[in-house]
C-alpha atoms as a PDB file:
ATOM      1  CA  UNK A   1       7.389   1.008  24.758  1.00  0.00           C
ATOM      2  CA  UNK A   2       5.876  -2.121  22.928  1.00  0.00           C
ATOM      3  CA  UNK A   3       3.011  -1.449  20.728  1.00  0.00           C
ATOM      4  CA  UNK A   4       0.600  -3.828  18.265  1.00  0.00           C
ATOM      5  CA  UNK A   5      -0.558  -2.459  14.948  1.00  0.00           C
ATOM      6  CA  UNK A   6      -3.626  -3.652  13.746  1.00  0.00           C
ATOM      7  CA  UNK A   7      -3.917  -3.177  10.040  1.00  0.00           C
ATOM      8  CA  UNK A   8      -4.460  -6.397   8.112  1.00  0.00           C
ATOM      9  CA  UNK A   9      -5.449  -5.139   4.597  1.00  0.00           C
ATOM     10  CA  UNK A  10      -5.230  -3.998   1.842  1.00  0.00           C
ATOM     11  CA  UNK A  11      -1.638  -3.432   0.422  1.00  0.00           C
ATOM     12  CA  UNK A  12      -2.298   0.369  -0.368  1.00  0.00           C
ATOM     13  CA  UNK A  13      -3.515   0.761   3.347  1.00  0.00           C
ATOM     14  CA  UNK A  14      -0.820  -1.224   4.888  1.00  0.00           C
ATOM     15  CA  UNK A  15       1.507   1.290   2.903  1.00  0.00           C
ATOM     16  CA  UNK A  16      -0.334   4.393   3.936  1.00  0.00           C
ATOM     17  CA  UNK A  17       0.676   3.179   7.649  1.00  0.00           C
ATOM     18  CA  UNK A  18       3.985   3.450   7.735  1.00  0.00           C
ATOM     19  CA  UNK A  19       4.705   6.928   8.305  1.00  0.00           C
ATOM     20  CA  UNK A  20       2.743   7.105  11.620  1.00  0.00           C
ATOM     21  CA  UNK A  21       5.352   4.447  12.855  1.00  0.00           C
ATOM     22  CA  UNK A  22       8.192   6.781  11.571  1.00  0.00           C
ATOM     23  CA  UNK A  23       6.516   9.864  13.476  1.00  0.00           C
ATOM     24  CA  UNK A  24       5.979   7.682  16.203  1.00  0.00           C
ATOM     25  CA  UNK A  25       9.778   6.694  16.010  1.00  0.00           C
ATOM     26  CA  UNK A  26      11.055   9.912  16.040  1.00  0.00           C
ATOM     27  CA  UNK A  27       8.450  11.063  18.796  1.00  0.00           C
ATOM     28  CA  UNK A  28       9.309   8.316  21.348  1.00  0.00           C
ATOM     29  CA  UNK A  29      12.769   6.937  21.673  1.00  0.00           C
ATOM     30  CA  UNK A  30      12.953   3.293  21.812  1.00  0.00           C
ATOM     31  CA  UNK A  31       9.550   2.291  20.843  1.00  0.00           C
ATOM     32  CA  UNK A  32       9.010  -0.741  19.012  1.00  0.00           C
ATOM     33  CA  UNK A  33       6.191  -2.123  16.850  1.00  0.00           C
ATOM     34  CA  UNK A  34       4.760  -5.636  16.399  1.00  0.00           C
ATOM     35  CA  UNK A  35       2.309  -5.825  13.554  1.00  0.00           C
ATOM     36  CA  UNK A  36      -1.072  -8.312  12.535  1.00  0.00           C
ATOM     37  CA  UNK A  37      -1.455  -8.134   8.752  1.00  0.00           C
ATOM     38  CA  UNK A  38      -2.917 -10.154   6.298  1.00  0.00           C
ATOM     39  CA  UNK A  39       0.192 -13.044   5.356  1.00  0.00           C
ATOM     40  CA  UNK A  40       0.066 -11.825   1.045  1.00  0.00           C
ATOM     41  CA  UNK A  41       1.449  -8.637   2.949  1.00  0.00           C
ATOM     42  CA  UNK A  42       3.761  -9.871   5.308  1.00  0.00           C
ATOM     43  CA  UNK A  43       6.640  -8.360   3.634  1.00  0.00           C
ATOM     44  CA  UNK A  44       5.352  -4.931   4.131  1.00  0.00           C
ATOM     45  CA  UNK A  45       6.178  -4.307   7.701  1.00  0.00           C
ATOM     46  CA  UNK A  46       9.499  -5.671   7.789  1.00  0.00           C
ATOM     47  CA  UNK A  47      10.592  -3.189   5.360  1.00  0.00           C
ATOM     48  CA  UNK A  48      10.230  -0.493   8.207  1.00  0.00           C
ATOM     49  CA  UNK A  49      12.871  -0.173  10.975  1.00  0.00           C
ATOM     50  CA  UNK A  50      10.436   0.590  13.871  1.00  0.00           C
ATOM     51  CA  UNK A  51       8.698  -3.186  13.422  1.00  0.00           C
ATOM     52  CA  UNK A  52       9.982  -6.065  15.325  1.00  0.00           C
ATOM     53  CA  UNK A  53       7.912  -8.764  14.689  1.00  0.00           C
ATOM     54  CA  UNK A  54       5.208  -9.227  12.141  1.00  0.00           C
ATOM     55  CA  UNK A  55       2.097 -11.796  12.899  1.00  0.00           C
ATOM     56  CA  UNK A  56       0.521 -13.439   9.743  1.00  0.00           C
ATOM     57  CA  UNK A  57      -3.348 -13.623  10.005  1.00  0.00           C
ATOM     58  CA  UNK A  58      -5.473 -15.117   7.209  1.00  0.00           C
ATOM     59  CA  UNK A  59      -8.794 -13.757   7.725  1.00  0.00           C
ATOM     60  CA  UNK A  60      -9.483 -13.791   3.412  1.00  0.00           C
ATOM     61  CA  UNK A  61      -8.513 -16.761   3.726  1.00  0.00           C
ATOM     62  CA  UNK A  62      -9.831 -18.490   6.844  1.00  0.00           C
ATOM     63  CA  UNK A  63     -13.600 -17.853   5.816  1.00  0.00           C
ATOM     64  CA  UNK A  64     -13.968 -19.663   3.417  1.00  0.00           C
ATOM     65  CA  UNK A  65     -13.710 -22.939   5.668  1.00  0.00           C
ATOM     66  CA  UNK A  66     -14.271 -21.168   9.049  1.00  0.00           C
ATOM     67  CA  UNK A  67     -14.949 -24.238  10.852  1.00  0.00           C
ATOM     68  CA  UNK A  68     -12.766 -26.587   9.197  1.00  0.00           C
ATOM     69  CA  UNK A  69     -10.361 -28.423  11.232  1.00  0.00           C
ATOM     70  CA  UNK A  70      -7.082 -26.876   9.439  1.00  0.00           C
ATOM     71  CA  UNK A  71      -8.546 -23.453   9.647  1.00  0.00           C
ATOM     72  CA  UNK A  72      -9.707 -23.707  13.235  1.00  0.00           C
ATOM     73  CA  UNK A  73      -5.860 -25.489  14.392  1.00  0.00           C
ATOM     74  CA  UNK A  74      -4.641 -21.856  12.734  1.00  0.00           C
ATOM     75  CA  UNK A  75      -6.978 -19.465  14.241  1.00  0.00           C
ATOM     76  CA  UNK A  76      -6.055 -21.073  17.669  1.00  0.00           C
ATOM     77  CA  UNK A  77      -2.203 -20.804  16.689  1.00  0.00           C
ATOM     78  CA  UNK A  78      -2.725 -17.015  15.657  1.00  0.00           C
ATOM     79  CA  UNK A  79      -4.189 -16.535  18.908  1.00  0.00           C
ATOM     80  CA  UNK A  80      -1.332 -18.278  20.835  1.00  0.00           C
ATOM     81  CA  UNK A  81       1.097 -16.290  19.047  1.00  0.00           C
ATOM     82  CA  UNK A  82      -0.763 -13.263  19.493  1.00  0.00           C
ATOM     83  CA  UNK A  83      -1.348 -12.940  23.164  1.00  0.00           C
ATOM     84  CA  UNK A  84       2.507 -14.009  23.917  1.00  0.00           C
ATOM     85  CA  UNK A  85       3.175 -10.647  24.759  1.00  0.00           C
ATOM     86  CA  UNK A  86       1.371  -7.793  26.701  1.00  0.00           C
ATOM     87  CA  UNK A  87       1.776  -4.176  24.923  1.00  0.00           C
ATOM     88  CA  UNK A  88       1.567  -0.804  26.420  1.00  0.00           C
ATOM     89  CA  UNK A  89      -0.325  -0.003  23.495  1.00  0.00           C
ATOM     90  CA  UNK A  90      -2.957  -1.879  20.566  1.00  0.00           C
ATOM     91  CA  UNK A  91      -3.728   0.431  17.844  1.00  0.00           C
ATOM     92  CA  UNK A  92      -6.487  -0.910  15.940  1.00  0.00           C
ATOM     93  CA  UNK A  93      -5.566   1.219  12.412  1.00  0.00           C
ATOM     94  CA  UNK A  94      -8.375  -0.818  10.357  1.00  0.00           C
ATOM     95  CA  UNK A  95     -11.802   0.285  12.086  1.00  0.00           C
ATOM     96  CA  UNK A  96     -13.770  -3.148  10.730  1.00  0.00           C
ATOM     97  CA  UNK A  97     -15.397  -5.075  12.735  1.00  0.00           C
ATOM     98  CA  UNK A  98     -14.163  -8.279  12.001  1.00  0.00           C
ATOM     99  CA  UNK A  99     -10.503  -7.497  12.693  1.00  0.00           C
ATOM    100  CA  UNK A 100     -11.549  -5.701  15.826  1.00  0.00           C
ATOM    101  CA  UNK A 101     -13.715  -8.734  17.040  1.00  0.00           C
ATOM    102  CA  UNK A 102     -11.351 -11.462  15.841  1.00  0.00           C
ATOM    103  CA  UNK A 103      -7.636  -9.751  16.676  1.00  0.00           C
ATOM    104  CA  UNK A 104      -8.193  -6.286  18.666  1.00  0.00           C
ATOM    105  CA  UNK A 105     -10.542  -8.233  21.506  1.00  0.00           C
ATOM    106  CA  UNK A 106      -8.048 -10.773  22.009  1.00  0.00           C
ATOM    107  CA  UNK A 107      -4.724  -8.917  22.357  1.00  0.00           C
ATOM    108  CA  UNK A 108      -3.437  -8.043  25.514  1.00  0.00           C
ATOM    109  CA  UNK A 109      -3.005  -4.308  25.789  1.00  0.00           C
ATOM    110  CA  UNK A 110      -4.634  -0.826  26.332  1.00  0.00           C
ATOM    111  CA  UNK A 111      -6.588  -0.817  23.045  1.00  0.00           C
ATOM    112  CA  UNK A 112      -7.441   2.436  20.957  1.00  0.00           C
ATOM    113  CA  UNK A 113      -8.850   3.074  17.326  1.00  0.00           C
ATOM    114  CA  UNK A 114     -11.179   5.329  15.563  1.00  0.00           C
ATOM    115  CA  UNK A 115     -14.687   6.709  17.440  1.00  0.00           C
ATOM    116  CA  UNK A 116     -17.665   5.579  16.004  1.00  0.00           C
ATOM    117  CA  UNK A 117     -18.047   9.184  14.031  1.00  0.00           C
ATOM    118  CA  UNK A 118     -14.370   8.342  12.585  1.00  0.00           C
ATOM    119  CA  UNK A 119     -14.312   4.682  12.039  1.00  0.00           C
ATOM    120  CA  UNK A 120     -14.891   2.568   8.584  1.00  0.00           C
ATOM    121  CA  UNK A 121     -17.697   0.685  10.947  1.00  0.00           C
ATOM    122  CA  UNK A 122     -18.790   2.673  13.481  1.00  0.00           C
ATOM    123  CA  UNK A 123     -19.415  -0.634  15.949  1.00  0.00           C
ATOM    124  CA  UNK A 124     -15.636  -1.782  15.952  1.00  0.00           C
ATOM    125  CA  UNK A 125     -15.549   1.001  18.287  1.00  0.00           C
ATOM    126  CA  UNK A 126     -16.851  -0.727  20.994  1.00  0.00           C
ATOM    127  CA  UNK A 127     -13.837  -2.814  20.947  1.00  0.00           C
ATOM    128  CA  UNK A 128     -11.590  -0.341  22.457  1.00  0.00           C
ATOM    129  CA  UNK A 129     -10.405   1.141  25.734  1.00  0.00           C
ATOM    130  CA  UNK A 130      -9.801   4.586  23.946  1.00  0.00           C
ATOM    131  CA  UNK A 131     -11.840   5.865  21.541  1.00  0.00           C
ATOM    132  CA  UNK A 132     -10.082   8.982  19.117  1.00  0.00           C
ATOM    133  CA  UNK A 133     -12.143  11.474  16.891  1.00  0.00           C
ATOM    134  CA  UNK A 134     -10.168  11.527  13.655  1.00  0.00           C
ATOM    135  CA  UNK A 135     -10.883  14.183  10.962  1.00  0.00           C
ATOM    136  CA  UNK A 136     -12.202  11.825   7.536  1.00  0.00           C
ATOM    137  CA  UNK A 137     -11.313  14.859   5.422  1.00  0.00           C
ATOM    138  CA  UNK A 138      -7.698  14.187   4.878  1.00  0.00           C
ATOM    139  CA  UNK A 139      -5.247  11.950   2.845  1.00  0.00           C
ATOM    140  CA  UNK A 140      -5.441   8.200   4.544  1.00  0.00           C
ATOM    141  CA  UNK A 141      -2.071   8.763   5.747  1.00  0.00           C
ATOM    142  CA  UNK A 142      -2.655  11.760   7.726  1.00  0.00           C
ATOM    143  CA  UNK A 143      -5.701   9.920   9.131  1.00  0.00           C
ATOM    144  CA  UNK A 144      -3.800   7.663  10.554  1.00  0.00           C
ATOM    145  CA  UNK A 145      -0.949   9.983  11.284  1.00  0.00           C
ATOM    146  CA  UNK A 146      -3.227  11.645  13.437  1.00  0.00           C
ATOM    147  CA  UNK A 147      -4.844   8.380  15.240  1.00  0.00           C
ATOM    148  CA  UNK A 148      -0.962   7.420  15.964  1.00  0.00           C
ATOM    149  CA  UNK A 149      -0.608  10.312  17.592  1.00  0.00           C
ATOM    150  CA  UNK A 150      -3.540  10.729  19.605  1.00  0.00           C
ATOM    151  CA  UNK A 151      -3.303   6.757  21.053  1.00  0.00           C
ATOM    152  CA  UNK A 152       0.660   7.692  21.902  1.00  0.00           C
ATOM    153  CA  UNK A 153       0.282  10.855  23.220  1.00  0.00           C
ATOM    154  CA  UNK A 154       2.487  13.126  21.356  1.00  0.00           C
ATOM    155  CA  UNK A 155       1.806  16.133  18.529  1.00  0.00           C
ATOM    156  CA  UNK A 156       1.406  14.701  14.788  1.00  0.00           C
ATOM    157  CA  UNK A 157       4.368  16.660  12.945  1.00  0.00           C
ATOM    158  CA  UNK A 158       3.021  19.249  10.879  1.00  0.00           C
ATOM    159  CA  UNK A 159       5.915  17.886   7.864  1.00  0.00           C
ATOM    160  CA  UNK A 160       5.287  15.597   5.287  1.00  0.00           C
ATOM    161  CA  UNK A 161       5.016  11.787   6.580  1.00  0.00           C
ATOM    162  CA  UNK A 162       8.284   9.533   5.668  1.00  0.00           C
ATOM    163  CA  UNK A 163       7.663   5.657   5.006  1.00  0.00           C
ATOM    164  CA  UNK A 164      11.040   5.094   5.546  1.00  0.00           C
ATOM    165  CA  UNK A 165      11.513   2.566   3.632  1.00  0.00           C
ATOM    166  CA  UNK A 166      12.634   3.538   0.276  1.00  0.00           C
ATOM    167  CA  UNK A 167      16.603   3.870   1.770  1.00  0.00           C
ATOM    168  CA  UNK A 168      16.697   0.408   1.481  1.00  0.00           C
ATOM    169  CA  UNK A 169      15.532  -0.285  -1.968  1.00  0.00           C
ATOM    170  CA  UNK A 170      17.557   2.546  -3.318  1.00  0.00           C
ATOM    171  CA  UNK A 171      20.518   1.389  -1.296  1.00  0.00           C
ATOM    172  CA  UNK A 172      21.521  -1.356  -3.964  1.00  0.00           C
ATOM    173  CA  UNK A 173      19.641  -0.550  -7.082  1.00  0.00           C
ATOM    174  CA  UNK A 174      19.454  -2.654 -10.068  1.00  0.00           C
ATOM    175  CA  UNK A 175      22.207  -2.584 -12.756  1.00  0.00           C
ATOM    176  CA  UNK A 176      19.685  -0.650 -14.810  1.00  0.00           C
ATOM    177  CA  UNK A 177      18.392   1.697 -13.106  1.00  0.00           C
ATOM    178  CA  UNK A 178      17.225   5.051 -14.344  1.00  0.00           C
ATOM    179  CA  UNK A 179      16.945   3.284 -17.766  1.00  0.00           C
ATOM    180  CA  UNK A 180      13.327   1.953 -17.576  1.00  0.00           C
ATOM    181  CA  UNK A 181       9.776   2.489 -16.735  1.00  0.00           C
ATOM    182  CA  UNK A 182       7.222   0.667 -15.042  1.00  0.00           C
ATOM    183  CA  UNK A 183       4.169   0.372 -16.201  1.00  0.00           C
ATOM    184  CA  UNK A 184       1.488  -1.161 -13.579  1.00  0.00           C
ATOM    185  CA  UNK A 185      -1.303  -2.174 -15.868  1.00  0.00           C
ATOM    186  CA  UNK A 186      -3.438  -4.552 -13.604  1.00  0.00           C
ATOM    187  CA  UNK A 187      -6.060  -3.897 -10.805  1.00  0.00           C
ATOM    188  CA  UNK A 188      -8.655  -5.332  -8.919  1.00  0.00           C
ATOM    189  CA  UNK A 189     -11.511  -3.434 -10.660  1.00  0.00           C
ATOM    190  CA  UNK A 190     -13.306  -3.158 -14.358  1.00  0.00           C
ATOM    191  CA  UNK A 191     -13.928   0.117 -14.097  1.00  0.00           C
ATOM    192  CA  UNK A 192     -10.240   0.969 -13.120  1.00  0.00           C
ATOM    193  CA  UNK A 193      -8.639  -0.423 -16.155  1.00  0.00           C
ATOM    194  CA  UNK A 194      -6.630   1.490 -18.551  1.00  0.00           C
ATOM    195  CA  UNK A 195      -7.718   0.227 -22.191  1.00  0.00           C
ATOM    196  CA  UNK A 196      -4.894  -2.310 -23.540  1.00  0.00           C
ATOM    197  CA  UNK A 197      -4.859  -0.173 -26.665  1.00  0.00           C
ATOM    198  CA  UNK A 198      -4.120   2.546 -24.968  1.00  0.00           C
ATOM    199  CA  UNK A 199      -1.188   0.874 -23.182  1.00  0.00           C
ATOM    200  CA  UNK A 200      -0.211  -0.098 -26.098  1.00  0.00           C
ATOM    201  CA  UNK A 201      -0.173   3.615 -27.853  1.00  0.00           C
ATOM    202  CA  UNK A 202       1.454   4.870 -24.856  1.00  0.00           C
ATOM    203  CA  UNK A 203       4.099   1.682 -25.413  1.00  0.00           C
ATOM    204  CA  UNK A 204       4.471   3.050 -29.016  1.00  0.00           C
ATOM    205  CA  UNK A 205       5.532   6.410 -27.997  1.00  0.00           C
ATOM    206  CA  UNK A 206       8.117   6.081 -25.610  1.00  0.00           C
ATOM    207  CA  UNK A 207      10.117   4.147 -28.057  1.00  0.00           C
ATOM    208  CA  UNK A 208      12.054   6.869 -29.436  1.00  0.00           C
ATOM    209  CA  UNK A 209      13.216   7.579 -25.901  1.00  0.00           C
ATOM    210  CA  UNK A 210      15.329   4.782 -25.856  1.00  0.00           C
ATOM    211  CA  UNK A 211      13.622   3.476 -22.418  1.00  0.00           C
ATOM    212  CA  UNK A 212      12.764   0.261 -21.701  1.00  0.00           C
ATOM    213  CA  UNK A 213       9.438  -0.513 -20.265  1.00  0.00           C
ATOM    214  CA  UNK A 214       9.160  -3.099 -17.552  1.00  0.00           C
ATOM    215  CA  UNK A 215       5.502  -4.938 -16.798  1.00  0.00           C
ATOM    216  CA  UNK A 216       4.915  -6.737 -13.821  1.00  0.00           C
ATOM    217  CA  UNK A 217       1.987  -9.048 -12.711  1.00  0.00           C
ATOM    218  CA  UNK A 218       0.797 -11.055 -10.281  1.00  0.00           C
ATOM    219  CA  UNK A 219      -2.252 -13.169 -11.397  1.00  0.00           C
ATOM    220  CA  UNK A 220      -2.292 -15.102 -14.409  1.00  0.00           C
ATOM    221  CA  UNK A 221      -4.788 -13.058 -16.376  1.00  0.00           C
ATOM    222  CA  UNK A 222      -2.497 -10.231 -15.761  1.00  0.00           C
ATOM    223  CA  UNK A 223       0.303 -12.134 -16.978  1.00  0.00           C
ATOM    224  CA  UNK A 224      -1.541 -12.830 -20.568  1.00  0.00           C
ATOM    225  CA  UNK A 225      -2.548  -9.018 -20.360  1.00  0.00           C
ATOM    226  CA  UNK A 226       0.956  -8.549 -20.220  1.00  0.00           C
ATOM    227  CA  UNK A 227       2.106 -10.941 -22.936  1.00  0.00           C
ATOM    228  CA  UNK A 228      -0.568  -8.875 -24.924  1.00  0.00           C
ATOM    229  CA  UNK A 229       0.530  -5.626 -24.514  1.00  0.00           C
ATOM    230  CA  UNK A 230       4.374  -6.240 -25.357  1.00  0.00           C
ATOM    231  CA  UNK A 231       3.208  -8.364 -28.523  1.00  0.00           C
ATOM    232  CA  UNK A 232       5.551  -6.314 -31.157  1.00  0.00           C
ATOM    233  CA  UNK A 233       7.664  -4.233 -28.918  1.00  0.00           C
ATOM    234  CA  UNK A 234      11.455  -5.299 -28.317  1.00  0.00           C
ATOM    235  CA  UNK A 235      11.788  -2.304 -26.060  1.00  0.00           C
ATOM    236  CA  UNK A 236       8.953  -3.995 -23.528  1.00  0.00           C
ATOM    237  CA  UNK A 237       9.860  -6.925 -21.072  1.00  0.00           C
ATOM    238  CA  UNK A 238       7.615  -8.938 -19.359  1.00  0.00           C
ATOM    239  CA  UNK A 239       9.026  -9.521 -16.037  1.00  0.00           C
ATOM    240  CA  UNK A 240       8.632 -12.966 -14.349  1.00  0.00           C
ATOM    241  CA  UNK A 241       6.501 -13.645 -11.646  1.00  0.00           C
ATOM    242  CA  UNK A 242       8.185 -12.040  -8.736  1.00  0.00           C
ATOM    243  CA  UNK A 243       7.495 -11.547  -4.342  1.00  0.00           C
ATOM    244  CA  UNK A 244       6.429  -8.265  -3.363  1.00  0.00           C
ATOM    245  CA  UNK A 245      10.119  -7.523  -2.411  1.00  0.00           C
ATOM    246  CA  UNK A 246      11.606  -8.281  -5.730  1.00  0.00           C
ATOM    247  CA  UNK A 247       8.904  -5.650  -7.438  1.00  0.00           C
ATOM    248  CA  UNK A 248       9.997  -3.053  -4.881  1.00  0.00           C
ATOM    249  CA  UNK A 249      13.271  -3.231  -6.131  1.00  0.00           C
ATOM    250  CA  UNK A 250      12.050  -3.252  -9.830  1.00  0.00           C
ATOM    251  CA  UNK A 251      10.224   0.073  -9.146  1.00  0.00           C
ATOM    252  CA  UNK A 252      12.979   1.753  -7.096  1.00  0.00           C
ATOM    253  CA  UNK A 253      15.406   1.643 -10.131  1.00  0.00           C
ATOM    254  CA  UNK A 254      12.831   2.911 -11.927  1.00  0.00           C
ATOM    255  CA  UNK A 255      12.929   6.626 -13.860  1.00  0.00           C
ATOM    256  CA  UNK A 256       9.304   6.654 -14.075  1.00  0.00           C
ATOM    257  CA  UNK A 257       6.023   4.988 -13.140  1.00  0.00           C
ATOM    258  CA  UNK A 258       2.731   5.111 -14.646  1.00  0.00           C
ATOM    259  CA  UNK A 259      -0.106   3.306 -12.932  1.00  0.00           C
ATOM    260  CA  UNK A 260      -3.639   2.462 -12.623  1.00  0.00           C
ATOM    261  CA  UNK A 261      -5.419   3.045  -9.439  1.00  0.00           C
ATOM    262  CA  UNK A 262      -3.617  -0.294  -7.527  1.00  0.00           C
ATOM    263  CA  UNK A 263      -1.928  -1.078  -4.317  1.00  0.00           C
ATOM    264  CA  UNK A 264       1.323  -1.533  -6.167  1.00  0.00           C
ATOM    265  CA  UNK A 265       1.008   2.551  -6.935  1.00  0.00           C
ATOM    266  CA  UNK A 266       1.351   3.223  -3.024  1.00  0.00           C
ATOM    267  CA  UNK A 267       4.104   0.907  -3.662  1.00  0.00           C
ATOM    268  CA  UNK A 268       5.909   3.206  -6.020  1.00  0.00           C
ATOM    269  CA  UNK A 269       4.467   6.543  -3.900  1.00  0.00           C
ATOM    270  CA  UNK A 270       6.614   5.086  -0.997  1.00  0.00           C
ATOM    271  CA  UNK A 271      10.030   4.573  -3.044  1.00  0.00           C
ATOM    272  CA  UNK A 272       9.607   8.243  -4.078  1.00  0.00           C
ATOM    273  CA  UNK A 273       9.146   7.224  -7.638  1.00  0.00           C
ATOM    274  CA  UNK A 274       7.937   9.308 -10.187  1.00  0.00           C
ATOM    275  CA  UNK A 275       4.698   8.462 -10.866  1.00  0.00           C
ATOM    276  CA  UNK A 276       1.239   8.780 -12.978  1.00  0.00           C
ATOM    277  CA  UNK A 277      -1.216   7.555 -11.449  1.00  0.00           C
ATOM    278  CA  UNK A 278      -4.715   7.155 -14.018  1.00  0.00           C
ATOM    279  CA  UNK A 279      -7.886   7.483 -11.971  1.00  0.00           C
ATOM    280  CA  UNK A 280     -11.246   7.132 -13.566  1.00  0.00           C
ATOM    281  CA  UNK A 281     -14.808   6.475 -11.508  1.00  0.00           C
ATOM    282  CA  UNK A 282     -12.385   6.728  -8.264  1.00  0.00           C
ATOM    283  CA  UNK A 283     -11.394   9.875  -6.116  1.00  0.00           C
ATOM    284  CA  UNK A 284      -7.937  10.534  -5.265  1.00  0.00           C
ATOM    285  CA  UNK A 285      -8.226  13.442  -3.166  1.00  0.00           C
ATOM    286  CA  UNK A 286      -8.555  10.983  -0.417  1.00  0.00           C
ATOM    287  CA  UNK A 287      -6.620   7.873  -1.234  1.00  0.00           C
ATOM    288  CA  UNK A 288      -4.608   8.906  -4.295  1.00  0.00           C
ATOM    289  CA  UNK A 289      -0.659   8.528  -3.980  1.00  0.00           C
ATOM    290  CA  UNK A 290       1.121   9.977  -0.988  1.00  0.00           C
ATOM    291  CA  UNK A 291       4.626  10.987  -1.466  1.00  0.00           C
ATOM    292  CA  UNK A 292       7.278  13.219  -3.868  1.00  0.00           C
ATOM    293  CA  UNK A 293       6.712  13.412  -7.296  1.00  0.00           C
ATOM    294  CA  UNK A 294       3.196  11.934  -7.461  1.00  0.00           C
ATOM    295  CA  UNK A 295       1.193  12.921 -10.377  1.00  0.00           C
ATOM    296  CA  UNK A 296      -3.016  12.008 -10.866  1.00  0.00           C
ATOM    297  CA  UNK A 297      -4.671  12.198 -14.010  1.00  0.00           C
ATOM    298  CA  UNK A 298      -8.077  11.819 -13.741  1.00  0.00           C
ATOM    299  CA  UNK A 299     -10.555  11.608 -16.189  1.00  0.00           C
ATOM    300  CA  UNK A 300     -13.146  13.849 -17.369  1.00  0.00           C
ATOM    301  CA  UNK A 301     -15.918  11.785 -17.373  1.00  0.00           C
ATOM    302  CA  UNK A 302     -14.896   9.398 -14.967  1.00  0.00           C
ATOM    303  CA  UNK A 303     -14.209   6.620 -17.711  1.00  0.00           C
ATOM    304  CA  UNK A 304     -11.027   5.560 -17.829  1.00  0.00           C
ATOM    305  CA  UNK A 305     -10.727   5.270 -22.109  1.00  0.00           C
ATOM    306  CA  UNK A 306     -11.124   9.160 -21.971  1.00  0.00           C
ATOM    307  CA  UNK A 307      -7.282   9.641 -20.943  1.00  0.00           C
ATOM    308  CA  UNK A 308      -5.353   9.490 -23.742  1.00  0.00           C
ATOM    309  CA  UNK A 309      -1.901   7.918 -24.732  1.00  0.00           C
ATOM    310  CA  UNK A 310      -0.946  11.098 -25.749  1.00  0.00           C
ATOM    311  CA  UNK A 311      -1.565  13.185 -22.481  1.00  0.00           C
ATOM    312  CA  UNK A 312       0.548  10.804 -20.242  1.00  0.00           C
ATOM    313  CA  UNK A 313       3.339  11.098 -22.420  1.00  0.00           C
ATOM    314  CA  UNK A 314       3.312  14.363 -22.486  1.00  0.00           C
ATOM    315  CA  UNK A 315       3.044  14.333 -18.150  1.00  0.00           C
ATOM    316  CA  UNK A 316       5.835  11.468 -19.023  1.00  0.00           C
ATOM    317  CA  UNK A 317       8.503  14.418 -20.170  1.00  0.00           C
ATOM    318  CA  UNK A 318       8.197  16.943 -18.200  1.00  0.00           C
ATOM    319  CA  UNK A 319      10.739  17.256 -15.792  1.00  0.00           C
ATOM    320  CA  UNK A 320      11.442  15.771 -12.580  1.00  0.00           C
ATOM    321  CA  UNK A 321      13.431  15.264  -9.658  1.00  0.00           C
END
């Protein structure tokens, strides 16, 4: 059986996909997935061992010259590319209506996705052959666990969803592993920052553990945030600017992760990392990290100064796996 995933964005939902391929794996010998995604997360899908071929789309990136002759010669390629193969299956995993209008409509293939009760956009619905009531009250991956399972025709497992992926990170770990943390210090959001003072508190108490602390970024303001926060510590390294692949292996050599609410913590939730995961004005019954050992601390007040240096080191030592 051939089947298209549709689930362009973002990185944490990309992530939250994977299991439903494993169940779907281990439900259905032989079935194989192709995959549309947005191209920053093209890496993502070829991590799993269920995905044959991934298909770039640039829909972020496309709109803002939709009808400029570079963007249009691309849209038409995506499409050419797209439709080269007929599936038994499209599962449109995203429920918006611009992927459903501008990738769903066009592939060839018995299409299913959300219901308009179940959907993020009720009207992407109409986009589909099959049409699945899925419960909203549960974890993001078991929503789409479930919509897997209902467009494939088999029982969702009642065990905990595998990515699957985190064999091959852990596979060949880095020379160092198990003797640093990872400290994921940027987001997309104001609101979801972690004050750099209290990084940097937190930075000044695991000294004495003899761990080295490992920051990451992507962006360039996150790279001076970076620079900022390791000012004074030799224990802290500032990692260069690495692919999505490279900071996977960072974090699977990790011995413990502490996060803000960012795609790069789904990241960590896949490897089974250890990981402490800050959550201010957002909710993580719903979308918080899926996986072993995965630790929220929300605040109290929903302001993310409340949580203290202090209180994540002490969720920092206690034991784990």
């Amino acid at each position: 059986m051939q089947v298209l995933i549709v689930k362009t964005s973002s990185m944490g939902d990309v992530l939250h996909t994977l299991p439903a391929l494993t169940d779907a794996m281990n439900a259905i010998p032989g079935i194989r997935f192709d995959w549309v995604v947005e191209e920053g997360f093209r890496q993502i899908p070829t991590w799993h061992p269920a995905v044959d071929r991934v298909i770039p789309v640039a829909i972020r990136r496309w709109r803002k010259n939709w009808f400029g002759s570079e963007t249009r010669q691309q849209r038409c390629d995506f499409k050419r590319q797209l439709q080269e193969r007929d599936y038994d299956v499209v599962i449109d995993a995203q429920g918006l209506i611009k992927s459903a209008a501008l990738v769903t409509r066009v592939a060839k293939g018995s299409k299913h996705g959300q219901d308009c009760k179940s959907a993020r956009e009720p009207f992407a619905s109409w986009f589909y052959n099959h049409r699945h009531y899925i419960d909203k009250q549960q974890h993001a991956v078991e929503r789409t666990r479930e919509l897997f399972a209902k467009s494939l025709g088999y029982a969702r497992p009642e065990t905990y969803g595998d990515y699957a992926i985190a064999a091959r990170f852990l596979s060949q770990p880095p020379a160092d592993a198990g003797q640093y943390l990872v400290f994921l210090h940027a987001t997309t959001r104001d609101e979801k920052h972690w004050p750099e003072e209290n990084w940097r508190e937190l930075i000044s108490l695991v000294a004495p553990t003899g761990l080295r602390i490992k920051l990451p970024w992507g962006a360039e303001h996150e790279h001076q945030r970076a620079l900022r926060l390791a000012e004074g510590f030799p224990h802290v390294e500032v990692l260069p600017k690495l692919s999505l692949e490279q900071v996977a292996q960072v974090l699977a050599g990790a011995k413990g992760v502490v996060s803000v609410d960012t795609g790069l913590s789904h990241l960590a939730a896949a490897l089974d990392r250890p990981n402490i995961t800050l959550f201010g004005p957002t909710d993580p019954g719903l979308i918080g990290g899926y996986g072993q050992n995965q630790m929220a601390k929300k605040s109290s007040d929903n302001m993310m100064k409340t949580i203290s240096a202090n209180e994540v080191f002490t969720l920092l030592q206690e034991p784990r796996p």
